[in-house]
Protein backbone atom coordinates (compact mmCIF):
# COMPACT_ATOMS: atom_id res chain seq x y z
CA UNK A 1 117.01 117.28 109.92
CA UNK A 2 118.58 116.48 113.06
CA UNK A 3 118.67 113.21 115.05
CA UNK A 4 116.41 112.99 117.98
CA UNK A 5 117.68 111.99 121.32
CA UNK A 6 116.92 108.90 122.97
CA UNK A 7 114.14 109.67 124.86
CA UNK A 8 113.25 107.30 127.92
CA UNK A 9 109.69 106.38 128.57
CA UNK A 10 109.39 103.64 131.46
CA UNK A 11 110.68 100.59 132.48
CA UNK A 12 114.15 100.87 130.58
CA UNK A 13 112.53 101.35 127.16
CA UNK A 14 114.09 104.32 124.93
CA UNK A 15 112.23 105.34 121.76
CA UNK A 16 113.78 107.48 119.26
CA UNK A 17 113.12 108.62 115.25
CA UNK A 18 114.71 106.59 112.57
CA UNK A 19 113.83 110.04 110.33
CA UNK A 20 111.85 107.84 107.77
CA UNK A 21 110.41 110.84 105.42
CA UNK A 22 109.92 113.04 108.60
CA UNK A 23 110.67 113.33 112.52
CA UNK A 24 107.56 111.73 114.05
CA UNK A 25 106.49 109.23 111.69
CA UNK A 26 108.38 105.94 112.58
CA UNK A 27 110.11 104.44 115.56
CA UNK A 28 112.77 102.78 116.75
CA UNK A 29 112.85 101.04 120.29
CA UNK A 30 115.47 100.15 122.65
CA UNK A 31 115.15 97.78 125.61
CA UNK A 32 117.78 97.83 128.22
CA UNK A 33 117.97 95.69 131.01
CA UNK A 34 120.49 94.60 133.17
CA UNK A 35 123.31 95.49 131.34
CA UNK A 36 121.72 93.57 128.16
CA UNK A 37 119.82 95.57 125.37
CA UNK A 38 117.78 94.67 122.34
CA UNK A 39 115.98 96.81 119.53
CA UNK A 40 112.61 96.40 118.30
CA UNK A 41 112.29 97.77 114.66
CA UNK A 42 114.95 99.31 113.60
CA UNK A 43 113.31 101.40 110.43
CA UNK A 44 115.02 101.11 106.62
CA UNK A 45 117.92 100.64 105.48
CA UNK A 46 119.09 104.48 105.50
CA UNK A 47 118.67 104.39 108.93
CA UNK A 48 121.43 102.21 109.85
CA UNK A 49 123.38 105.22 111.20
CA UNK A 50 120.84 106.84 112.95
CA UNK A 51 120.51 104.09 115.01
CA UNK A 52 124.14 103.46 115.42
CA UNK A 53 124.86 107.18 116.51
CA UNK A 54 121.55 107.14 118.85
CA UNK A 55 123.63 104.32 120.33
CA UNK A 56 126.65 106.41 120.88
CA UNK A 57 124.73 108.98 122.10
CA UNK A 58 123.57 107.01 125.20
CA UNK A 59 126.79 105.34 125.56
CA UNK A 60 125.91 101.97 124.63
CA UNK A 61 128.25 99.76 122.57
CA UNK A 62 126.79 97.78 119.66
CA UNK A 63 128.00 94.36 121.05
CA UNK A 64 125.68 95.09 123.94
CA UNK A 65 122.45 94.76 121.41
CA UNK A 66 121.79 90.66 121.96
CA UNK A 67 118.42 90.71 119.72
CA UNK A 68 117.42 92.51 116.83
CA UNK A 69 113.51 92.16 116.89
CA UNK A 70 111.93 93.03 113.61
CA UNK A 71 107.98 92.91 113.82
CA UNK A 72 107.34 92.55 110.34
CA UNK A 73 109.77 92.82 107.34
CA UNK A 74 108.35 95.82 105.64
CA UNK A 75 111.79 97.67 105.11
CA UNK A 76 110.82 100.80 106.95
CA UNK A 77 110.78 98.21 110.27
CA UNK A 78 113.78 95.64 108.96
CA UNK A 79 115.43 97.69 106.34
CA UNK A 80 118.44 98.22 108.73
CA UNK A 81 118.71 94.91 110.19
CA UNK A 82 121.46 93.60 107.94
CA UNK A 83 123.78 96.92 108.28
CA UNK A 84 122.97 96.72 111.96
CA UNK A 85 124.38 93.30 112.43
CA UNK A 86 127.41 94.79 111.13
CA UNK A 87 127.95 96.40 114.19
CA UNK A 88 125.80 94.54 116.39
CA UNK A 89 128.21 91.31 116.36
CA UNK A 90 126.56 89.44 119.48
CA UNK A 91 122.61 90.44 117.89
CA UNK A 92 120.40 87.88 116.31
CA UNK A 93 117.65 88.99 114.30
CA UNK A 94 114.19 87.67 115.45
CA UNK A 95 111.95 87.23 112.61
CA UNK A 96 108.21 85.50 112.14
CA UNK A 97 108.86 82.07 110.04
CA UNK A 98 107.15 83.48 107.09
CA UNK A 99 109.73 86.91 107.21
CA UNK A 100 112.77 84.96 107.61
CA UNK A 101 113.67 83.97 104.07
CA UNK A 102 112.98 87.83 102.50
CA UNK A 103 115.67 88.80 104.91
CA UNK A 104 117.77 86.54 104.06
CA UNK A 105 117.00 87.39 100.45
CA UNK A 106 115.17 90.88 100.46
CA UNK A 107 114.80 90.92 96.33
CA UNK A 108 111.31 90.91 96.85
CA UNK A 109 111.24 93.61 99.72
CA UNK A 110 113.27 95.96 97.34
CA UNK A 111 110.84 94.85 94.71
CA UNK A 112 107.38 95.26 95.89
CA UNK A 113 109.08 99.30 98.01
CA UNK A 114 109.84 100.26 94.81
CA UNK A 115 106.30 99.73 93.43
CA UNK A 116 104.96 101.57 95.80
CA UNK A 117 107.60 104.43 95.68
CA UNK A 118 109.45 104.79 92.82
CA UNK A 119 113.36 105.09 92.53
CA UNK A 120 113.99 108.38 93.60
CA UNK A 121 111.89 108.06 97.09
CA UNK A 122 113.29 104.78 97.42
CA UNK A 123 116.70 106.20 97.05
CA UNK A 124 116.63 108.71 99.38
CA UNK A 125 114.46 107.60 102.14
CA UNK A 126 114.49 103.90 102.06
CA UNK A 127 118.35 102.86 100.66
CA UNK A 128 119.64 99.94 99.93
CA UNK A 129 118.93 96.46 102.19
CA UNK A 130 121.75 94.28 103.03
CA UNK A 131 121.16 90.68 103.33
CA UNK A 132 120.88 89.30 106.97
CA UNK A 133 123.00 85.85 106.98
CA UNK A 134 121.18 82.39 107.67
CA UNK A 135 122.98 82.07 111.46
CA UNK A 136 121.82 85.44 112.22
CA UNK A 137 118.44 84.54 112.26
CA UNK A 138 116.12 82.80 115.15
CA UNK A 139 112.50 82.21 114.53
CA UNK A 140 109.50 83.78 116.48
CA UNK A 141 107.35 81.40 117.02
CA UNK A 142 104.29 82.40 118.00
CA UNK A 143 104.00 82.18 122.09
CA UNK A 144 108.02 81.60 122.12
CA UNK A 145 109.41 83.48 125.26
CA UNK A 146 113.16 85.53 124.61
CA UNK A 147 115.22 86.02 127.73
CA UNK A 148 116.62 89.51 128.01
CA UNK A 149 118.84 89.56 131.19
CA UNK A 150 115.78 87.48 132.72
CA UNK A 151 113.09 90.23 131.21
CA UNK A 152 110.49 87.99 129.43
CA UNK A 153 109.56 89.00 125.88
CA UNK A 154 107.30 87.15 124.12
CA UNK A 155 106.29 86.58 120.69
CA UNK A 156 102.39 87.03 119.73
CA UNK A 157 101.63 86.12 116.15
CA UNK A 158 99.12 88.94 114.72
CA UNK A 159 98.44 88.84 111.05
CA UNK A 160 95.49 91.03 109.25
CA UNK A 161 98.13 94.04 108.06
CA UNK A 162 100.80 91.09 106.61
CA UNK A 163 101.31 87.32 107.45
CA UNK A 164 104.74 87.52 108.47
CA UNK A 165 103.85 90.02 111.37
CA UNK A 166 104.42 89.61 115.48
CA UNK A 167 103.59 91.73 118.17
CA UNK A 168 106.49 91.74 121.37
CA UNK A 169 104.96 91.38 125.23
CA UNK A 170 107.01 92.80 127.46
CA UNK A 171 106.05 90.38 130.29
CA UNK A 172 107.12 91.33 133.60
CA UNK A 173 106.12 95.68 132.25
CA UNK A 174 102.59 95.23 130.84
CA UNK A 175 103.86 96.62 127.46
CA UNK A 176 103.36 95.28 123.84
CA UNK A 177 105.37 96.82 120.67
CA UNK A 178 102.66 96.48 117.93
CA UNK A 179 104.49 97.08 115.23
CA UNK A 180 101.71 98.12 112.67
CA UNK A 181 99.22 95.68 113.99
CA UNK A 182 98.12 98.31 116.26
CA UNK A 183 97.17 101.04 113.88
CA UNK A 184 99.32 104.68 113.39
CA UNK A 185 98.90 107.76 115.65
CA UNK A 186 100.88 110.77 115.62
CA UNK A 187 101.77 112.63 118.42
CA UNK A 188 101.07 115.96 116.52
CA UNK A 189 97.14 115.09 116.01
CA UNK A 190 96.92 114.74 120.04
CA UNK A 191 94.16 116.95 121.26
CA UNK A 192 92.26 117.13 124.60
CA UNK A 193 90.88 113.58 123.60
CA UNK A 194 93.63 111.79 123.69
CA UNK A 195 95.27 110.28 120.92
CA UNK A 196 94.18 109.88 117.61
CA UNK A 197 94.67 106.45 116.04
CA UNK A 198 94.18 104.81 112.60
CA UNK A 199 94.47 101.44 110.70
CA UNK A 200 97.68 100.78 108.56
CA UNK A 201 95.99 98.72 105.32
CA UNK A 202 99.37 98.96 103.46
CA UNK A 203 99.91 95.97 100.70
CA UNK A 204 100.14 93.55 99.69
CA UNK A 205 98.65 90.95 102.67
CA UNK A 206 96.21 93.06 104.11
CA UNK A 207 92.83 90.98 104.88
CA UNK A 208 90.31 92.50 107.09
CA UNK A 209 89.19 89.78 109.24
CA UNK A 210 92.61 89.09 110.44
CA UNK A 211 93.42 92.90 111.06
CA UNK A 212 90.73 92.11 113.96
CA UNK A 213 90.98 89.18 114.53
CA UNK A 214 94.56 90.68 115.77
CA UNK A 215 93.51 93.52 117.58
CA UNK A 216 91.51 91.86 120.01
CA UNK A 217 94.70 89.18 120.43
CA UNK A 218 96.50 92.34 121.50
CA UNK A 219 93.84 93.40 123.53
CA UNK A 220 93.43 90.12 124.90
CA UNK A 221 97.07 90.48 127.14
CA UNK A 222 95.88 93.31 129.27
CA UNK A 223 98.68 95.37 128.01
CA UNK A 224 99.13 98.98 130.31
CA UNK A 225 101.36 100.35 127.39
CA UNK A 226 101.33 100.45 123.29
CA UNK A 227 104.48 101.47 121.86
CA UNK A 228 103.90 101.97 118.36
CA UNK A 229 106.23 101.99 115.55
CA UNK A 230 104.44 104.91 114.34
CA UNK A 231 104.68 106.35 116.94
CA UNK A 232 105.74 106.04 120.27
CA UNK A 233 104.07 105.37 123.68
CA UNK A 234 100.54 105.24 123.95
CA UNK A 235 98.61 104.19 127.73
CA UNK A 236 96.22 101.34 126.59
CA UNK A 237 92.64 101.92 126.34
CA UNK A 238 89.68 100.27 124.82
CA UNK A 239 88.79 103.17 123.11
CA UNK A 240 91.39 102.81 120.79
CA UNK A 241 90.62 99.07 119.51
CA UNK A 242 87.03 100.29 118.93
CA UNK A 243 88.36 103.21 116.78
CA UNK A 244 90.35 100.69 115.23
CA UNK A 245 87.32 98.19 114.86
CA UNK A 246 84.73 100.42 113.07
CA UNK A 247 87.89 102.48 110.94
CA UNK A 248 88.45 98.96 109.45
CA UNK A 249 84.93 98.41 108.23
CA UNK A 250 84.59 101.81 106.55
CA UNK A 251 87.83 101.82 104.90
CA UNK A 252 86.50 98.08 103.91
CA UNK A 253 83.35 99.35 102.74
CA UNK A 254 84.95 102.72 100.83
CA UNK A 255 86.55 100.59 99.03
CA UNK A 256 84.14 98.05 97.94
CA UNK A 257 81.81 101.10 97.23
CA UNK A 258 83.96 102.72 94.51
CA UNK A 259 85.49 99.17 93.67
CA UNK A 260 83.51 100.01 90.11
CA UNK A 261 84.23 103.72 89.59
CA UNK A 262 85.36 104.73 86.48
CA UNK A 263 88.19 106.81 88.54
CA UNK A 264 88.48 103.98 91.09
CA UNK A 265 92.04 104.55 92.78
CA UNK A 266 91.50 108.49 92.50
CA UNK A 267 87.59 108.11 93.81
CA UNK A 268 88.96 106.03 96.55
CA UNK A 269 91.79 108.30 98.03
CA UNK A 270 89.42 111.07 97.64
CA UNK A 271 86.57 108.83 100.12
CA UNK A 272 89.74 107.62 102.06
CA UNK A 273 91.40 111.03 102.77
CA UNK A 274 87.41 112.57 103.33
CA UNK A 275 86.71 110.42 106.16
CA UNK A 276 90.53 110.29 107.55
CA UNK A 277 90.09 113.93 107.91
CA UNK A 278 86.77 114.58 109.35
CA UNK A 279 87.68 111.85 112.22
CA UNK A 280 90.63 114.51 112.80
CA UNK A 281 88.13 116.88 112.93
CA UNK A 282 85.71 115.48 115.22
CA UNK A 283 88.91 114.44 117.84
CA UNK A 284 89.01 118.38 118.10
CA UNK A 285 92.13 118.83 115.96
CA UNK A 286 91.94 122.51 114.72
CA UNK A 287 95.40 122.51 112.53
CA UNK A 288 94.28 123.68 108.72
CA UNK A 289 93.99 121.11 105.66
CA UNK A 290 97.78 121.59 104.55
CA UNK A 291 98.89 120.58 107.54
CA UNK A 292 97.01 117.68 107.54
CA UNK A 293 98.06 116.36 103.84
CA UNK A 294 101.72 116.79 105.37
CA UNK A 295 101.04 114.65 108.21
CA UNK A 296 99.37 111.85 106.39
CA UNK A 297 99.06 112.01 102.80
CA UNK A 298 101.66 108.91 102.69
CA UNK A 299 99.79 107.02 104.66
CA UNK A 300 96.48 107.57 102.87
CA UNK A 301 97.69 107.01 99.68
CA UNK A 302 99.90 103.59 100.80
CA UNK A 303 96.55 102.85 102.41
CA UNK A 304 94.59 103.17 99.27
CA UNK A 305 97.17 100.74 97.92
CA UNK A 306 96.77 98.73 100.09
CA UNK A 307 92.81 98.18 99.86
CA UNK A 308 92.96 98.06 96.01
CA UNK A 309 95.07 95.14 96.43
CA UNK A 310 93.11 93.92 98.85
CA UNK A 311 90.13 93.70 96.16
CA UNK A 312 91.99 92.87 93.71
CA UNK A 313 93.12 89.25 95.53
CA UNK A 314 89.24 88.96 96.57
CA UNK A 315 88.15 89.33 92.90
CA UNK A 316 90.60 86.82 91.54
């Protein structure tokens, strides 16, 4: 597969594919102002060098990163952030207070991604996570403001798809980098429409309410640009949230309906990947089924996942 290019959106913000499983499916972003520069998610561990040579590519030493913003510590957004810092001597890595000690000791990261995917994926698209050292760490609190070169970022705490998750405002631009707070949409299932968006539900922390609850606090900045982990740069519209809104209650209620099945897990990506699709449908996407499954038949099934935990913590 080859590296993408650095491709520049607005306002000094450069987006490019960390290659996790396939091009198009997660993001990196780069924010360059005034001769400063930070990253915000910086995908798993095996794409340390993706990152480094999109660097080189745009001619931007490594000692110029000053901040190393990870939204959440899911290891396809943090995975890298220890190799980074490597390279990245000047960087800090800004973490929520609840992320900050898995970085530090990411046993439980490793753990809980190779539950989900097994050695051999794990292996090959994930790699292995490098600690990220105590004094390498600052804490986002939430509404704490980072100066980049006197561009305001600040920190907006968003739980619902895991409690140690932040969304980044970019003040003085009108953008927000959602991490997966804001849902998934791939550029290849754009039609006439617009874009086509859907809730991440991944384990283990998901909880409905707060997946709202943190929508509308995203909502609630007025932002003019999403730029989405997965993936890329999306013009703001309420349209979206409400997709998000009502996709939230009927995954919610698919799985609470086959909750009891005597093929639960299997009834339930069955229901999930049913409605996913028809939604695809109905946004006036006329690619054929396989295509489909290729584009998000990871997602549905770490979806699935993640609602079975979901009832599982709501049962106990």
């Amino acid at each position: 597969m080859q590296t993408r290019r650095f491709v520049e959106q607005q306002d000094g913000i450069l987006v490019f594919d960390t290659e996790y499983f396939r091009a198009g499916r997660a993001a990196s972003h780069l924010i360059w102002h005034n001769g400063q520069a930070a990253l915000v998610d910086v995908g798993p561990a095996a794409a340390a060098p993706v990152v480094l040579k999109a660097l080189a590519a745009q001619q931007i030493d490594p000692s110029e990163i000053q901040a190393i913003f990870v939204t959440h510590v899911h290891l396809d957004h943090a995975g890298a952030a220890g190799h980074l810092l490597q390279a990245c001597l000047n960087a800090s890595v800004v973490v929520h207070p609840r992320g900050a000690k898995h970085l530090v000791d990411p046993a439980r990261l490793v753990q809980g991604a190779l539950a989900v995917f097994g050695e051999t994926v794990f292996s090959e698209h994930i790699g292995s996570t490098v600690p990220v050292a105590e004094d390498r760490i600052l804490i986002a609190e939430d509404g704490a403001t980072f100066d980049l070169a006197g561009r305001s970022l600040k920190v907006l705490h968003t739980e619902g798809h895991a409690r140690h998750h932040y969304c980044l405002v970019d003040v003085d631009f009108g953008g927000i980098f959602t991490g997966d707070s804001f849902g998934i949409s791939y550029r290849e299932l754009d039609t006439s429409a617009g874009p086509f968006i859907f809730p991440a539900t991944a384990p283990v922390q998901f909880d409905p309410p707060a997946a709202h609850d943190a929508i509308e606090r995203i909502m609630s900045q007025a932002p003019q640009q999403i730029h989405l982990a997965h993936f890329g740069l999306l013009d703001c519209e309420q349209r979206l949230a409400d997709d998000l809104h009502r996709d939230l209650d009927v995954l919610v209620e698919l799985a609470t309906k086959h909750e009891c099945s005597k093929d639960g897990a299997t009834a339930l990506h069955t229901a999930v990947e049913g409605y996913l699709f028809q939604r695809v449908r109905d946004h006036g996407y006329a690619g054929s089924d396989a295509e489909l499954k290729s584009l998000l038949d990871l997602d549905i099934a770490i979806n699935v996942q993640g609602l079975e935990v979901w009832l599982e913590r709501e049962a106990g």
